[in-house]
PDB file of N, CA and C in Angstrom:
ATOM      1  N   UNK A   1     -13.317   1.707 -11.720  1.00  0.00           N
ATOM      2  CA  UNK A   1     -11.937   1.262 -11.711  1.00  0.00           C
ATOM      3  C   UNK A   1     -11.014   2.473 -11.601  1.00  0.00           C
ATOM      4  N   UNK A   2      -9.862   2.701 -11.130  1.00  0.00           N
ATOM      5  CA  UNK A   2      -8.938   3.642 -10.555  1.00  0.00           C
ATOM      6  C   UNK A   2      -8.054   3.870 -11.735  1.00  0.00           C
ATOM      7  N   UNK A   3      -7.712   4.615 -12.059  1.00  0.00           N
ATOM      8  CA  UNK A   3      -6.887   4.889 -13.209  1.00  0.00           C
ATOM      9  C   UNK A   3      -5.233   5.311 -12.807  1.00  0.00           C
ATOM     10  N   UNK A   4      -4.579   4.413 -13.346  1.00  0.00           N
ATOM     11  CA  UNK A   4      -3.063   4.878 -12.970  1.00  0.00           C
ATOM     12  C   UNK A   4      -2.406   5.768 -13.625  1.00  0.00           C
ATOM     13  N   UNK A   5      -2.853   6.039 -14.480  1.00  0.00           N
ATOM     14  CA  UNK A   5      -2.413   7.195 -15.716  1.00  0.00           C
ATOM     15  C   UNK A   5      -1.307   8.352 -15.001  1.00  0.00           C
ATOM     16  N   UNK A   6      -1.444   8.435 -13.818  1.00  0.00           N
ATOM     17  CA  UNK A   6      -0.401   9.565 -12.956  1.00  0.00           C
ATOM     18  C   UNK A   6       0.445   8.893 -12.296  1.00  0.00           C
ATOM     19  N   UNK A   7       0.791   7.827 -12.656  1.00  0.00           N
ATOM     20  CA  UNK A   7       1.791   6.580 -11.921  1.00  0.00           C
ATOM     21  C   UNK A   7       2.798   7.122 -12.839  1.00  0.00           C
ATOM     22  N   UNK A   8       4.020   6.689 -11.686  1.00  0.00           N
ATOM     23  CA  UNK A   8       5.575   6.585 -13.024  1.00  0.00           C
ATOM     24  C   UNK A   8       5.836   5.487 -13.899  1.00  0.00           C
ATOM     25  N   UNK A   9       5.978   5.526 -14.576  1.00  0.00           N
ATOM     26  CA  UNK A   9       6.509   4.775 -15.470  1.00  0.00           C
ATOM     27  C   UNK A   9       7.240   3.338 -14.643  1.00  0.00           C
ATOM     28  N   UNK A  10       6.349   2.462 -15.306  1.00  0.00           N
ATOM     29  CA  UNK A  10       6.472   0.844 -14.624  1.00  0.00           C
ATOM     30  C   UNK A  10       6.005   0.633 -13.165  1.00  0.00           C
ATOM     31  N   UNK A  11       5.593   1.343 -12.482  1.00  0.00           N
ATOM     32  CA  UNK A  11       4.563   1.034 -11.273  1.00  0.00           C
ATOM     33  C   UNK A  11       3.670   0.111 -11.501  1.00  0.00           C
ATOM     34  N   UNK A  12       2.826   0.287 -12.455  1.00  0.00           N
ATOM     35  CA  UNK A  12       2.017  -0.685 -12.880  1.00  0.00           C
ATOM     36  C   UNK A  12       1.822  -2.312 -12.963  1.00  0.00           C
ATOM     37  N   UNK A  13       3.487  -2.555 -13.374  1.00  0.00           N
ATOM     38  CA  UNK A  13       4.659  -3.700 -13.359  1.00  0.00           C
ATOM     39  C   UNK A  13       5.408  -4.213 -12.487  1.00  0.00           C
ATOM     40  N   UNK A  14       5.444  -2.900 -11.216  1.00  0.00           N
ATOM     41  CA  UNK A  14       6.449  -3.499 -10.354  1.00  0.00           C
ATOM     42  C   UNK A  14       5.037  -3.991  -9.167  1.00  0.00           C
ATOM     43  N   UNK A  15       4.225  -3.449  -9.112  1.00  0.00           N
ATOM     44  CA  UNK A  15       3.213  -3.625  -8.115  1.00  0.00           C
ATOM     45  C   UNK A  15       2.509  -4.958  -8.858  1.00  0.00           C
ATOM     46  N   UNK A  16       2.188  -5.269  -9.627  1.00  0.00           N
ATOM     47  CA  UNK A  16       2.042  -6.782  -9.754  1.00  0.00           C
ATOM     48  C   UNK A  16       2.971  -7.657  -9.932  1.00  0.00           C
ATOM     49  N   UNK A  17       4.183  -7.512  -9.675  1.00  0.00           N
ATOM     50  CA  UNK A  17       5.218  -8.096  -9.315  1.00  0.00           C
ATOM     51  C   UNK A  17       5.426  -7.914  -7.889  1.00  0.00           C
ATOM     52  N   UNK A  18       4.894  -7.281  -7.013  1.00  0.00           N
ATOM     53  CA  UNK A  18       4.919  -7.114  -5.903  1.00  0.00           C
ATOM     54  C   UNK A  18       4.044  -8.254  -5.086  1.00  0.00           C
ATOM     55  N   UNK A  19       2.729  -7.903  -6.026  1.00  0.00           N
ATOM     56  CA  UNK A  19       1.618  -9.003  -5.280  1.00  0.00           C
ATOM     57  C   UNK A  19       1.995 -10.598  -5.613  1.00  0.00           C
ATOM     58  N   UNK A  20       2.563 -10.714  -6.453  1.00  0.00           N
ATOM     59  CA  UNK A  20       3.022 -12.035  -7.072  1.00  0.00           C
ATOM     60  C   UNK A  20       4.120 -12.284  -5.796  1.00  0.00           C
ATOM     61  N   UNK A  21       5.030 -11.861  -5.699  1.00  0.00           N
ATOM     62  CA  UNK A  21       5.842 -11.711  -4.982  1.00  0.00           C
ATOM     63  C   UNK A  21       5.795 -11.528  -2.976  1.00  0.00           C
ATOM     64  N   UNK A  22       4.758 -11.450  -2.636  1.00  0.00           N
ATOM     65  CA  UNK A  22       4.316 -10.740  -1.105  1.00  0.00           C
ATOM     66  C   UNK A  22       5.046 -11.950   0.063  1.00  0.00           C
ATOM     67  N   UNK A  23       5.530 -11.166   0.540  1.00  0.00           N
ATOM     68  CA  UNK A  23       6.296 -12.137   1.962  1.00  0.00           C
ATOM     69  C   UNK A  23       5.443 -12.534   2.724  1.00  0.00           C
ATOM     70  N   UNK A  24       5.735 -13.720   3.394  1.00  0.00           N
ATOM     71  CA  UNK A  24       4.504 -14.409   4.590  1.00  0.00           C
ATOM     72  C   UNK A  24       4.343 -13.774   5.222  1.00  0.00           C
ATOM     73  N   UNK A  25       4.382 -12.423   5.997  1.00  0.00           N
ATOM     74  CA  UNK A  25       3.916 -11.460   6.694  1.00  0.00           C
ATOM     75  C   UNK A  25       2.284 -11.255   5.932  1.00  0.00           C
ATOM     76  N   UNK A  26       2.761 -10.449   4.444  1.00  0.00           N
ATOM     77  CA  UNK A  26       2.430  -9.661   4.095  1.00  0.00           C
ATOM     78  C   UNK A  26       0.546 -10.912   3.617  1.00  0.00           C
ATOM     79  N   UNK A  27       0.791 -12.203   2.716  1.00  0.00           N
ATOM     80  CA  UNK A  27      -0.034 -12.617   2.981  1.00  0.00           C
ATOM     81  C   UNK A  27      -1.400 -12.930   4.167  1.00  0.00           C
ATOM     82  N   UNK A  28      -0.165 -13.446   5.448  1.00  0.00           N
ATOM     83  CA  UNK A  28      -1.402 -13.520   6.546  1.00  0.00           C
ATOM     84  C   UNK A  28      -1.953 -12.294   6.770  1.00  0.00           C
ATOM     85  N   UNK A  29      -1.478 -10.898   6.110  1.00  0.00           N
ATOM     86  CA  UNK A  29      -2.484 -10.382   7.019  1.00  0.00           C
ATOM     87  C   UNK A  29      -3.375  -9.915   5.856  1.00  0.00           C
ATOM     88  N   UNK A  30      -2.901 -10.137   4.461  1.00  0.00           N
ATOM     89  CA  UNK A  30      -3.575 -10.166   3.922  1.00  0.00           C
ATOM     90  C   UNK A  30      -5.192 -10.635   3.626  1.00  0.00           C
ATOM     91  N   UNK A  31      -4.746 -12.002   3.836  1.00  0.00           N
ATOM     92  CA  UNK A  31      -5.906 -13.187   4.499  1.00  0.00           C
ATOM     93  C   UNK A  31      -6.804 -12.702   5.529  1.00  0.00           C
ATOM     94  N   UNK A  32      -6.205 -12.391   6.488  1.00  0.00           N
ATOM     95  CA  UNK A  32      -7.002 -11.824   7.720  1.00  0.00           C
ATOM     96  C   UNK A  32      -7.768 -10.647   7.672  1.00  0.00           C
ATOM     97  N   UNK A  33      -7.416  -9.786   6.751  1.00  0.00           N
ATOM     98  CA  UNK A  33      -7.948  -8.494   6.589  1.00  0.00           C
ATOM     99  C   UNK A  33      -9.290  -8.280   5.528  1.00  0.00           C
ATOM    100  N   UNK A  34      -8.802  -9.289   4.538  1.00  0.00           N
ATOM    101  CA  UNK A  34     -10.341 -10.078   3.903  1.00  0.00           C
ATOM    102  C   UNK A  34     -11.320 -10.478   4.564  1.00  0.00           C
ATOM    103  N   UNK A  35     -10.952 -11.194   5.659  1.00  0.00           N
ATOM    104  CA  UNK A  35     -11.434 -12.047   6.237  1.00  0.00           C
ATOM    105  C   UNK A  35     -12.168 -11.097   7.308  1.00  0.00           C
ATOM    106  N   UNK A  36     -11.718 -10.185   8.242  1.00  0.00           N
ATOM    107  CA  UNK A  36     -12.398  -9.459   9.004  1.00  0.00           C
ATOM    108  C   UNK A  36     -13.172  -8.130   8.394  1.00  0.00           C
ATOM    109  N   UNK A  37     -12.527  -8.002   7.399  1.00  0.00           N
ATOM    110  CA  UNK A  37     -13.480  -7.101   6.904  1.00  0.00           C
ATOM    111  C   UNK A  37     -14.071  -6.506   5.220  1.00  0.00           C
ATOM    112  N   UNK A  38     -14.594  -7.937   4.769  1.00  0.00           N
ATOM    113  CA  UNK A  38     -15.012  -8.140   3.298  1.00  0.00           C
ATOM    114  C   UNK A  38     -15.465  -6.866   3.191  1.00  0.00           C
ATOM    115  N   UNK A  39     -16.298  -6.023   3.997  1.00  0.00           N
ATOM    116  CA  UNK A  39     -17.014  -4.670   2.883  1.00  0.00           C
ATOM    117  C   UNK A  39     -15.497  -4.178   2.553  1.00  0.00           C
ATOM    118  N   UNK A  40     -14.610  -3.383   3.198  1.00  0.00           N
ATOM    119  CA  UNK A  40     -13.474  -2.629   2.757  1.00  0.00           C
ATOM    120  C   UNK A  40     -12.780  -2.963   1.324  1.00  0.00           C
ATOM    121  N   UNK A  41     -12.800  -3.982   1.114  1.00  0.00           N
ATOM    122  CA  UNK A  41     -12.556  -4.485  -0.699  1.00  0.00           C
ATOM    123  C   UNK A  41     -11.018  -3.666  -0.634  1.00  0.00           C
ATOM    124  N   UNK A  42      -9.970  -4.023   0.643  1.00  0.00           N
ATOM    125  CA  UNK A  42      -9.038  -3.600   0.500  1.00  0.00           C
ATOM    126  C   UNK A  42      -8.309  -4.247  -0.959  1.00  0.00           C
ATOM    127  N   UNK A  43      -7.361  -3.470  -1.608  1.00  0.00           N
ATOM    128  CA  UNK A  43      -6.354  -4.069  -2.753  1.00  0.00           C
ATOM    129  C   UNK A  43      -5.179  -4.135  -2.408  1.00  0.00           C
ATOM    130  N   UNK A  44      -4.290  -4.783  -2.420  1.00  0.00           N
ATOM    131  CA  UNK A  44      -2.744  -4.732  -2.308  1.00  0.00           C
ATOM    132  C   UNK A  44      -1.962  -4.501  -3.161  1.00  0.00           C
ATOM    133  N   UNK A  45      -0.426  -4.281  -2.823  1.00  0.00           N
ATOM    134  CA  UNK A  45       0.614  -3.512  -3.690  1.00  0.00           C
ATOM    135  C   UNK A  45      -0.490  -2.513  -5.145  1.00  0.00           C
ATOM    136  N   UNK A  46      -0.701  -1.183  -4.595  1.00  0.00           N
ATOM    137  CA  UNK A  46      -1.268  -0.767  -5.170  1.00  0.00           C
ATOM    138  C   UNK A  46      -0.936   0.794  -5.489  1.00  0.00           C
ATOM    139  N   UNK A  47      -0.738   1.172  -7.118  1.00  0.00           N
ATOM    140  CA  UNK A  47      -0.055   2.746  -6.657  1.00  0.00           C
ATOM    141  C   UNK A  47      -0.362   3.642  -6.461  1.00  0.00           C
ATOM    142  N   UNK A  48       0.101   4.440  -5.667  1.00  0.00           N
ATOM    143  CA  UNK A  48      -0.578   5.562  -5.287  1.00  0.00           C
ATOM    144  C   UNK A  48       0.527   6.697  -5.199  1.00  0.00           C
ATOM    145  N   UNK A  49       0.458   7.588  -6.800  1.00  0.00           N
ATOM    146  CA  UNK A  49       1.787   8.304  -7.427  1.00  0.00           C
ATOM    147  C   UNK A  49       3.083   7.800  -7.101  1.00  0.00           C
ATOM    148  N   UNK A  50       3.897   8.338  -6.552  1.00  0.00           N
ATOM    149  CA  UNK A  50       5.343   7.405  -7.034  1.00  0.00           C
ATOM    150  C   UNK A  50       5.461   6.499  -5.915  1.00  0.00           C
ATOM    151  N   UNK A  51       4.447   5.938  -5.201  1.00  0.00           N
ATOM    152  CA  UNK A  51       4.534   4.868  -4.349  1.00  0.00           C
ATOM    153  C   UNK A  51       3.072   3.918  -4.561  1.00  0.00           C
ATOM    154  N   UNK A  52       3.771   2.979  -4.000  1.00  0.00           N
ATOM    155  CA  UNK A  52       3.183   1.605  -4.116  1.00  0.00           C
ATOM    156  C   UNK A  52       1.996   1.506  -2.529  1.00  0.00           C
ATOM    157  N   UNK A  53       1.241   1.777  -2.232  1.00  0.00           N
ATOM    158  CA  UNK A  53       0.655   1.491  -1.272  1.00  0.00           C
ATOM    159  C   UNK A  53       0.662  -0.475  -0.933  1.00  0.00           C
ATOM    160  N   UNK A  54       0.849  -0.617  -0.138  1.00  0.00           N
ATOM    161  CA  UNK A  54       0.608  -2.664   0.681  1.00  0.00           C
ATOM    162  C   UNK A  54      -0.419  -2.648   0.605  1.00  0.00           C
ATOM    163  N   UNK A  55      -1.592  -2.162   1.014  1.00  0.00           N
ATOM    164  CA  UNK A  55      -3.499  -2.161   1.118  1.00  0.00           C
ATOM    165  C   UNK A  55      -3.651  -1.448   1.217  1.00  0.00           C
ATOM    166  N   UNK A  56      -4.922  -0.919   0.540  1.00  0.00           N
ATOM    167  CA  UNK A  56      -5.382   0.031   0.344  1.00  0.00           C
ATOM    168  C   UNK A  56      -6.977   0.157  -0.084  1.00  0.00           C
ATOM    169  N   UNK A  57      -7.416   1.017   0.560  1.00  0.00           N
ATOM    170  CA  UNK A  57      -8.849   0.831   0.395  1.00  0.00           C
ATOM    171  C   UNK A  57      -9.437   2.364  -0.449  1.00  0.00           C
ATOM    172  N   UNK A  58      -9.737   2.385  -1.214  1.00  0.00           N
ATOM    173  CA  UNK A  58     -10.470   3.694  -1.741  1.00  0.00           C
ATOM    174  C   UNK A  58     -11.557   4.532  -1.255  1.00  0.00           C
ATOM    175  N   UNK A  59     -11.912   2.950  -0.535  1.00  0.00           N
ATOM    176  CA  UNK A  59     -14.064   3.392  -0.065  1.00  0.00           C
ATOM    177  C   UNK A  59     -14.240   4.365   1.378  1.00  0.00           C
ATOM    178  N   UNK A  60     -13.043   3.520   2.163  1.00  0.00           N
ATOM    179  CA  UNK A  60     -12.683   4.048   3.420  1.00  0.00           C
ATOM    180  C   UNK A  60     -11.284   5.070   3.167  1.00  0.00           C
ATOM    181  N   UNK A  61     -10.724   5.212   2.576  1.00  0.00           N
ATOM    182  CA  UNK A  61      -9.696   5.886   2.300  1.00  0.00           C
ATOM    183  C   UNK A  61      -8.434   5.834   3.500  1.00  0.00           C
ATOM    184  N   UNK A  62      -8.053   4.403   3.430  1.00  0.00           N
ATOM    185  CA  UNK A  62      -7.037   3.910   4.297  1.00  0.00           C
ATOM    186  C   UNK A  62      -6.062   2.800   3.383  1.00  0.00           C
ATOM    187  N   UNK A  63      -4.469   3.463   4.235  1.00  0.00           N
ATOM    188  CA  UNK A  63      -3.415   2.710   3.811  1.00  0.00           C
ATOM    189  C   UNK A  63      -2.830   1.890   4.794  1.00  0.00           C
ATOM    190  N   UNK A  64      -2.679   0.784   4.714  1.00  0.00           N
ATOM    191  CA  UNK A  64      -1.713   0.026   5.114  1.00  0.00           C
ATOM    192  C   UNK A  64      -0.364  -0.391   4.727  1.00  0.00           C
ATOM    193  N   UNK A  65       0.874   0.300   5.486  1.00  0.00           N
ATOM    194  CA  UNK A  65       2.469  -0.554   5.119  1.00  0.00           C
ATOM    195  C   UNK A  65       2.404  -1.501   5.938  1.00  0.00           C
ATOM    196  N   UNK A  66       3.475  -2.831   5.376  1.00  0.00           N
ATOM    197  CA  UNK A  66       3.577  -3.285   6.255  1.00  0.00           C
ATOM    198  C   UNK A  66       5.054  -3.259   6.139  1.00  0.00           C
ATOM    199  N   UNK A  67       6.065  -2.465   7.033  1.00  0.00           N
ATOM    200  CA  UNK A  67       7.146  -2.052   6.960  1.00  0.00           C
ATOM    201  C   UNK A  67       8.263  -3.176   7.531  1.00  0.00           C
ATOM    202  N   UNK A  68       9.284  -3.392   6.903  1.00  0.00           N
ATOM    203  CA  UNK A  68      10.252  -4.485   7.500  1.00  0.00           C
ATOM    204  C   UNK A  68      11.410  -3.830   8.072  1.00  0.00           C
ATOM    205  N   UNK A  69      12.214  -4.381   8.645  1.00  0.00           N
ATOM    206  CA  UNK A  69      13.458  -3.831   9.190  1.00  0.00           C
ATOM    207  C   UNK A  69      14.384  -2.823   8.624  1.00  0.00           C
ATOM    208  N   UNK A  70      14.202  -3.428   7.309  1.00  0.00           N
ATOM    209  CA  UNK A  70      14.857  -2.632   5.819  1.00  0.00           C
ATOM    210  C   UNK A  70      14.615  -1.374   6.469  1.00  0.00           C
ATOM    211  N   UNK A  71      13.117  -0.718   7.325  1.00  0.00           N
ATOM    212  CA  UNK A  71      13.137   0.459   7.321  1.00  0.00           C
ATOM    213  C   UNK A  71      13.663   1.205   8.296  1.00  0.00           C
ATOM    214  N   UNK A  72      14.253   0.967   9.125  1.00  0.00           N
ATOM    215  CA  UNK A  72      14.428   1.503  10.489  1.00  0.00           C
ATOM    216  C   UNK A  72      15.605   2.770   9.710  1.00  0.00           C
ATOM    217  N   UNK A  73      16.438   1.971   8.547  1.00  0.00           N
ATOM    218  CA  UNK A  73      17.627   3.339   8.227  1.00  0.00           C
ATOM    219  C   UNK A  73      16.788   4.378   7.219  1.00  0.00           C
ATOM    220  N   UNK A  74      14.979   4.167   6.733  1.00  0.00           N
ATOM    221  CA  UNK A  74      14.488   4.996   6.127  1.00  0.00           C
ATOM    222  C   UNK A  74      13.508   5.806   6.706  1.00  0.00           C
ATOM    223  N   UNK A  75      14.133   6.256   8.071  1.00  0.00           N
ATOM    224  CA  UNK A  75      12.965   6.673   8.283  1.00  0.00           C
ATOM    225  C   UNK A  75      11.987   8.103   8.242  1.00  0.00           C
ATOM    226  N   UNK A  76      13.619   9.116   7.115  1.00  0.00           N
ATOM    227  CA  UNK A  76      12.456  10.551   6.289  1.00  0.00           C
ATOM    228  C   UNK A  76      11.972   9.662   5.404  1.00  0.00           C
ATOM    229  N   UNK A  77      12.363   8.873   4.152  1.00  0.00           N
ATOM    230  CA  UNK A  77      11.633   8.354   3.297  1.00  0.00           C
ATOM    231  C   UNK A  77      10.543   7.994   3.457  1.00  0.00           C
ATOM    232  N   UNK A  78      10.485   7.142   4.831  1.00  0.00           N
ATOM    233  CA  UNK A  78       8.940   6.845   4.925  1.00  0.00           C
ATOM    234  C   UNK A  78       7.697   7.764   5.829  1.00  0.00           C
ATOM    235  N   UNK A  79       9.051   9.058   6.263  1.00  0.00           N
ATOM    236  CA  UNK A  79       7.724  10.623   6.783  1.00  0.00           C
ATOM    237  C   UNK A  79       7.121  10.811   5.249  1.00  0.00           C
ATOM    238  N   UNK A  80       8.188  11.429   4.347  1.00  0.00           N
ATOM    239  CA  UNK A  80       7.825  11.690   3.054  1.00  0.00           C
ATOM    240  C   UNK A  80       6.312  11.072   2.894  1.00  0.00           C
ATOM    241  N   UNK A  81       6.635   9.735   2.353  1.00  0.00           N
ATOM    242  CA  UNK A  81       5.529   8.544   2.082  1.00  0.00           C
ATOM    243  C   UNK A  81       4.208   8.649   2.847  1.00  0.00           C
ATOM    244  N   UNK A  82       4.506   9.327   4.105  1.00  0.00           N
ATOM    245  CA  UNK A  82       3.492   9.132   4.956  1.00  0.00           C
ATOM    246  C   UNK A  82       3.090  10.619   4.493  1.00  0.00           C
ATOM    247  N   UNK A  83       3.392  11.650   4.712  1.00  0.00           N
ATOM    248  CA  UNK A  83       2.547  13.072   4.376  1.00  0.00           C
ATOM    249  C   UNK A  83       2.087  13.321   3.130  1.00  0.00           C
ATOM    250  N   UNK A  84       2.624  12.275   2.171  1.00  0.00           N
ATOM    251  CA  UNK A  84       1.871  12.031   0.402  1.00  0.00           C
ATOM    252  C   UNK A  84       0.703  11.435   0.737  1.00  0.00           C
ATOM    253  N   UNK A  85       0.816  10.417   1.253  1.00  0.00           N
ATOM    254  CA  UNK A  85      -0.601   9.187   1.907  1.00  0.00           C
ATOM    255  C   UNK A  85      -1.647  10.394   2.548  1.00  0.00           C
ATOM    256  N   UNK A  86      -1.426  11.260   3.100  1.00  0.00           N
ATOM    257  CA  UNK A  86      -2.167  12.049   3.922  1.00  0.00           C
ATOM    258  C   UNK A  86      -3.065  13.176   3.106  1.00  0.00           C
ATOM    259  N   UNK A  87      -1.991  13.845   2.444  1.00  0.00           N
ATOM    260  CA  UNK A  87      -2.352  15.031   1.337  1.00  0.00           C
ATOM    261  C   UNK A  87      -3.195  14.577   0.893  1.00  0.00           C
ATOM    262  N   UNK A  88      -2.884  13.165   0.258  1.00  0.00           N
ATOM    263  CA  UNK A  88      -4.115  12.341  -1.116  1.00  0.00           C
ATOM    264  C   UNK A  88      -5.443  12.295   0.161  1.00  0.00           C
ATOM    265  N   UNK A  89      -5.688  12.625   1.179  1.00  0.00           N
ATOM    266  CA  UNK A  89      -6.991  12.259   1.950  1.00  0.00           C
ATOM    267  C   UNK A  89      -6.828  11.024   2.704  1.00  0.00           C
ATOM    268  N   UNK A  90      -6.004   9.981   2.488  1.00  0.00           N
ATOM    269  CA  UNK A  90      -5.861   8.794   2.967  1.00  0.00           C
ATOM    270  C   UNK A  90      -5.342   8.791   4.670  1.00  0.00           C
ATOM    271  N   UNK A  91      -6.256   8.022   5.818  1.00  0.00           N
ATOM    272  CA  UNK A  91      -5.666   7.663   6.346  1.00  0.00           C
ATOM    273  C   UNK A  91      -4.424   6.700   6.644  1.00  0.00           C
ATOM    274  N   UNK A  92      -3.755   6.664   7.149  1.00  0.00           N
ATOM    275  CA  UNK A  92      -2.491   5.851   7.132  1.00  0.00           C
ATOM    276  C   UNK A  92      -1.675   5.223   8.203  1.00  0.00           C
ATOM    277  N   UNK A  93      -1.302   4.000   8.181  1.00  0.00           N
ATOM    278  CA  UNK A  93      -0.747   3.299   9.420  1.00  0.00           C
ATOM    279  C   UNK A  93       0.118   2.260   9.032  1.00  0.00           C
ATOM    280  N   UNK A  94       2.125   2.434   9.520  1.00  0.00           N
ATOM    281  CA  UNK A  94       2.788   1.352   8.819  1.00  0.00           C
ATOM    282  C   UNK A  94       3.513   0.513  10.054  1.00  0.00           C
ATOM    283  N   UNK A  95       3.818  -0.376   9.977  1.00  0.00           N
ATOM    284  CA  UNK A  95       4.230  -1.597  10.397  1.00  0.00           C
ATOM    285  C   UNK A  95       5.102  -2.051  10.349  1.00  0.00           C
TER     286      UNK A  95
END
């Protein structure tokens, strides 16, 4: 099991409020991504230091965003996000 212990304070809380919460995007591909590929044991809204990874796989060491419009005005925030995802070893790809 993954230990969050290096998470900020309430990540823990907001990311299962996240999964509780996931937009119909974010389900179907949720669904689908189970579905095509049970070994990966991807997890969703999941943290990964002061961000929340959408899926995420440990085994394969891949992230999935699935990014909404919201982001088009963030788009150092989400270089940032993306060269943290990278450092940690993780491949990465957002949407």
């Amino acid at each position: 099991m993954k230990s969050y212990r290096s998470a900020p304070s309430g990540a823990v809380d907001r990311a299962r409020r996240l999964r509780r919460d996931m937009t119909d995007a974010e389900r179907l591909l949720w669904r689908a991504m189970r579905k095509a590929f049970p070994e990966a044991k991807f997890r969703r809204q999941t943290p990964l230091g002061a961000y929340i990874a959408d899926f995420l796989t440990f085994r394969h060491k891949l992230v999935i965003e699935v990014d909404g419009g919201q982001h088009a005005e963030m788009l150092e925030a989400d270089a940032r996000r993306t060269r943290y995802i990278e450092a940690e070893g993780f491949s990465g790809t957002a949407r």
